[in-house]
Protein backbone atom coordinates (compact mmCIF):
# COMPACT_ATOMS: atom_id res chain seq x y z
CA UNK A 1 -187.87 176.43 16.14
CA UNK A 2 -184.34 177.96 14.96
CA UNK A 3 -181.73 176.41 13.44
CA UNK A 4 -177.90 177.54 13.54
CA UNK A 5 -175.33 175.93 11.15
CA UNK A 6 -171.62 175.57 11.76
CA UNK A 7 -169.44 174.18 8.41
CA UNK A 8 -166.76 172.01 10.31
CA UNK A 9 -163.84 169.84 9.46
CA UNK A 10 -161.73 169.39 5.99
CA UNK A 11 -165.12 168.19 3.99
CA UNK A 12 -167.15 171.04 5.49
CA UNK A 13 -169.96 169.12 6.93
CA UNK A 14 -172.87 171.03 8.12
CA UNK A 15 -173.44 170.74 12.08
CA UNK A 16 -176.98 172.07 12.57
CA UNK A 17 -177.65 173.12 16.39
CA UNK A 18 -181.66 172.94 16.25
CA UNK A 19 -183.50 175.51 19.26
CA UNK A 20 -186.85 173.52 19.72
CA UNK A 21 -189.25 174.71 22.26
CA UNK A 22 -188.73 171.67 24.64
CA UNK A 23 -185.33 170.69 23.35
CA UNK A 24 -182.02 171.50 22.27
CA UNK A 25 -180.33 169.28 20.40
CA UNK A 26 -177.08 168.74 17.56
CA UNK A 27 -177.23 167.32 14.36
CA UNK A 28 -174.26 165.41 12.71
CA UNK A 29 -171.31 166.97 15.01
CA UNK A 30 -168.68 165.90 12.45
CA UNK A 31 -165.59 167.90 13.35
CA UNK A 32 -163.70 170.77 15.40
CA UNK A 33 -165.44 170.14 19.26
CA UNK A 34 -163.71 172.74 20.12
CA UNK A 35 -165.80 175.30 18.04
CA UNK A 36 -168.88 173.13 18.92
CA UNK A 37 -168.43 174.03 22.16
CA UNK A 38 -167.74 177.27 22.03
CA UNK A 39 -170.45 178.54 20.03
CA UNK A 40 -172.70 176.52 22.55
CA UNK A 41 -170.95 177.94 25.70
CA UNK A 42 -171.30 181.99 23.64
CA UNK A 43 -174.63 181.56 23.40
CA UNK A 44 -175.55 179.56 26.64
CA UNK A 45 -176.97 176.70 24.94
CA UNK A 46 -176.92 173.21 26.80
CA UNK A 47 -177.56 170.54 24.55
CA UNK A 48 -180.02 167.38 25.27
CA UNK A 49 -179.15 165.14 22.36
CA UNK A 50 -177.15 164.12 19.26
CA UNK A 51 -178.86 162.89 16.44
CA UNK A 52 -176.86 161.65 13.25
CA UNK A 53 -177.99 161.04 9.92
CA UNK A 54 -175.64 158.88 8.88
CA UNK A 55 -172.29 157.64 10.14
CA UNK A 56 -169.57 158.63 7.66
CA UNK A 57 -166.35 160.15 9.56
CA UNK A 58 -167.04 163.32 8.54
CA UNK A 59 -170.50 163.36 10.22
CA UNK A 60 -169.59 161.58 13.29
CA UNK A 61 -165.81 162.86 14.36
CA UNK A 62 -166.93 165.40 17.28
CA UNK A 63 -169.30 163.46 18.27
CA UNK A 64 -167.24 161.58 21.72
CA UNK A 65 -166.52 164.37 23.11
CA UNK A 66 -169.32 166.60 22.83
CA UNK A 67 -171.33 163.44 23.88
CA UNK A 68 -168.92 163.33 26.85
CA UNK A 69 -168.75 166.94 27.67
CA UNK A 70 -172.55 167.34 28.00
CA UNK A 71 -173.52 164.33 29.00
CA UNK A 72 -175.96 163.36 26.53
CA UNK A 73 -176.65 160.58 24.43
CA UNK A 74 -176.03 160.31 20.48
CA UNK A 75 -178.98 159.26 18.46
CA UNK A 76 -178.40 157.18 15.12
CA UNK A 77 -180.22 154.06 12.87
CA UNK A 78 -179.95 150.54 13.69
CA UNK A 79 -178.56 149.99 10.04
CA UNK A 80 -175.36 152.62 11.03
CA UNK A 81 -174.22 150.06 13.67
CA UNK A 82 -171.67 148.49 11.55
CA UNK A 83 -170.66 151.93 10.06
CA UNK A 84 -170.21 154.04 13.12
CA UNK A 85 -168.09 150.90 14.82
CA UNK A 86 -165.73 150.52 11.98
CA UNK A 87 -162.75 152.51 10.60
CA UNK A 88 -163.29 151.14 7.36
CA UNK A 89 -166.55 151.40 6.92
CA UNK A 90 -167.34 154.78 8.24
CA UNK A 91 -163.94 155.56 6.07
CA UNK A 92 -162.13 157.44 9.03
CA UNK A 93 -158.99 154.64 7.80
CA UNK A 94 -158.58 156.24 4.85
CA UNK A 95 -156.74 159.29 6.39
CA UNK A 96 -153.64 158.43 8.43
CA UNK A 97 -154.44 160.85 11.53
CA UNK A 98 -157.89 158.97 12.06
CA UNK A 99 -159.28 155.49 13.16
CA UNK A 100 -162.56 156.07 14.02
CA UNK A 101 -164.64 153.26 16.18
CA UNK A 102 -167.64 154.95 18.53
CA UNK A 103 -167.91 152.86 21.66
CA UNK A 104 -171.02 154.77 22.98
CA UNK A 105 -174.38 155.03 21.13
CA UNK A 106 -177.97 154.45 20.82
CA UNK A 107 -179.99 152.67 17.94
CA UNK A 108 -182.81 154.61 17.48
CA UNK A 109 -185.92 152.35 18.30
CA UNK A 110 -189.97 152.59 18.30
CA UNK A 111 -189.73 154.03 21.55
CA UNK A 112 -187.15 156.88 20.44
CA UNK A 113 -189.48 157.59 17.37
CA UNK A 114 -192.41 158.26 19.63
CA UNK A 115 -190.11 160.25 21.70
CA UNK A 116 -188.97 162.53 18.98
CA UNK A 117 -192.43 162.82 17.54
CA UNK A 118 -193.23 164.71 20.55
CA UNK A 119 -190.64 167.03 20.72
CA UNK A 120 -191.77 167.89 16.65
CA UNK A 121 -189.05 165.38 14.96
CA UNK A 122 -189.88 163.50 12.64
CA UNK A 123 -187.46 160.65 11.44
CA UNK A 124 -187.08 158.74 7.81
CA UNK A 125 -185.04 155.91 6.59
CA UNK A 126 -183.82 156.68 3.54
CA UNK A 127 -181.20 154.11 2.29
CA UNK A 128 -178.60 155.22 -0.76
CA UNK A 129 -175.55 157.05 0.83
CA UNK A 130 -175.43 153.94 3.55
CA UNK A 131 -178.33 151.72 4.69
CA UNK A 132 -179.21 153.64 7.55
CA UNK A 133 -179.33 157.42 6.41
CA UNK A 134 -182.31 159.14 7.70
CA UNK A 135 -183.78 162.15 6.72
CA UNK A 136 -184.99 164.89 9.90
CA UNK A 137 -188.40 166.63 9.47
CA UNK A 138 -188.61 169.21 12.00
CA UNK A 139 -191.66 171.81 11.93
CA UNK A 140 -190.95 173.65 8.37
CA UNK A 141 -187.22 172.11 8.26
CA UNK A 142 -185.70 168.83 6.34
CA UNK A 143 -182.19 167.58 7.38
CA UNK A 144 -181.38 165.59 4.11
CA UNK A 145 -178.04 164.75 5.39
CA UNK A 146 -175.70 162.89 2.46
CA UNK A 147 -179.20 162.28 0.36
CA UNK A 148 -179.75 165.43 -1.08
CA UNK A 149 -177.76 168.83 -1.66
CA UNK A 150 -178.32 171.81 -3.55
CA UNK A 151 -178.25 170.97 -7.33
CA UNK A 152 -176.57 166.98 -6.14
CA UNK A 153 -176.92 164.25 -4.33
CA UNK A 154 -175.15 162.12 -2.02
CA UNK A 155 -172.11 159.49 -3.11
CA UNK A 156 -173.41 155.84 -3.60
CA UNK A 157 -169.56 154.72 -4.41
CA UNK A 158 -168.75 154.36 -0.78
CA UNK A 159 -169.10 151.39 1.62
CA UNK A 160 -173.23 150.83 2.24
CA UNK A 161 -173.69 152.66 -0.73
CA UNK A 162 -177.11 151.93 -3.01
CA UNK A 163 -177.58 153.48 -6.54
CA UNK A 164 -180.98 151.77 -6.38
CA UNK A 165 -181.54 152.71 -2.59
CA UNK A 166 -181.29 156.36 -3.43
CA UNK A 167 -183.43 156.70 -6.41
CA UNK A 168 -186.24 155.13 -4.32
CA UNK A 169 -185.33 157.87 -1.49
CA UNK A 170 -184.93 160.21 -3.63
CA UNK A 171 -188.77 159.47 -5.09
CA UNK A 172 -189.89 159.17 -1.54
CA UNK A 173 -188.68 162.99 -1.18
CA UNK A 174 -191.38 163.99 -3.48
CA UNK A 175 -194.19 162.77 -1.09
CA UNK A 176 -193.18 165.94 0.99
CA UNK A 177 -194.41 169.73 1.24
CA UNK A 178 -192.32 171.32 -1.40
CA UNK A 179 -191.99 174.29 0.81
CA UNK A 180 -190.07 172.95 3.13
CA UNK A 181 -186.56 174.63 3.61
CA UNK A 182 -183.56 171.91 2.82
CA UNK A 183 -180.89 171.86 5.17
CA UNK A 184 -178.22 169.50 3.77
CA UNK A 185 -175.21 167.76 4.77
CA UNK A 186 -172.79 169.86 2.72
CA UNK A 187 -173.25 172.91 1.01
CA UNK A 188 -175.94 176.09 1.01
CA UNK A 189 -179.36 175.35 2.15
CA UNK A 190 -182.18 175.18 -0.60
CA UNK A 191 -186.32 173.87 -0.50
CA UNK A 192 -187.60 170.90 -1.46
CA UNK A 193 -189.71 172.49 -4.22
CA UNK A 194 -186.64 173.83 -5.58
CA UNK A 195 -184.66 170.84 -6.16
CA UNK A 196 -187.35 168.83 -7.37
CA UNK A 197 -187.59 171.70 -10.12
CA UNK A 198 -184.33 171.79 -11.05
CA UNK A 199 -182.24 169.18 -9.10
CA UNK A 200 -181.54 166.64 -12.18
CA UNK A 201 -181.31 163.99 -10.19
CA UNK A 202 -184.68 164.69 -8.70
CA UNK A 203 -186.94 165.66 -12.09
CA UNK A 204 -185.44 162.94 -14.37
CA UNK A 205 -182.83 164.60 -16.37
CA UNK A 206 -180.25 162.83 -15.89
């Protein structure tokens, strides 16, 4: 499995383009399509799938069109639903050039799980940033999305938010192989034995 990171957009989300054995697939497309596209087109790569974990603006801005263009579906939790359809909510309102409401999508089910599973993904609720963030486990890789960053964590000030939700995900995290390489949704990669080292918010000293 390889995994190739684009930093997109004004917030400099972290598009991962994941290079599975059976499947291709993007995680949280959240700006610039264009240079989506591009680097797919460079390097030949056709996409099968979008998969989002979570459904702030940021995360979910390219998404339309490179779900369009390839003609593929986008993958997120039930819980995003209200999120992804709503400019408020997903926060696209508070910028004047954006009012985001996705039209097209698919609530990941049992079915999708079992799916994934095969393919090597491995999929976690993990409530805090918004209700339905998710965590990715993919062979030696964890997409923490808007949980966990280098050093930080994820905002619990904005709508969905959870204070309490993420210090329960946050403990979940432990439950993991700390050598597992961190992929987050901003910011430098890190592993999970790492952070729970020296990430405050992950070893108590906060």
């Amino acid at each position: 499995m390889k995994v190739e990171k684009l930093t997109l957009g004004f917030f400099q989300v972290n598009c991962y383009i994941v290079l599975a054995d059976d499947s291709n697939f993007i995680i949280d497309p959240g700006a610039e399509a264009t240079r989506i596209r591009l680097y797919l087109e460079k390097n030949g790569i056709k996409p099968d799938f979008i998969l989002n974990t979570h459904g702030h603006y940021d995360h979910i801005g390219a998404v339309p069109v490179i779900a369009d263009l390839y003609g593929i579906n986008f993958f997120i939790h039930p819980y995003e639903e209200a999120i992804i359809t709503d400019p408020l909510k997903n926060c696209s309102s508070f910028f004047g050039e954006y009012n985001l409401s996705l039209k097209t999508y698919n609530l990941i089910d049992d079915n999708d799980i079992k799916r994934f599973k095969k393919i090597g993904l491995e999929i976690f609720n993990t409530p805090g940033h918004t209700p339905g963030s998710i965590i990715i486990k993919a062979g030696n890789f964890l997409f923490t999305g808007d949980l966990l960053f280098r050093g930080s964590i994820g905002r619990t000030d904005l709508p969905g938010g959870s204070a309490s939700d993420i210090r329960k995900s946050l403990e979940f995290l432990k439950e993991f192989d700390r050598e597992l390489v961190v992929y987050p949704g901003h910011g430098p990669e890190s592993s999970l034995g790492y952070e729970i080292e020296t990430n405050c918010y992950l070893n108590g000293n906060f």
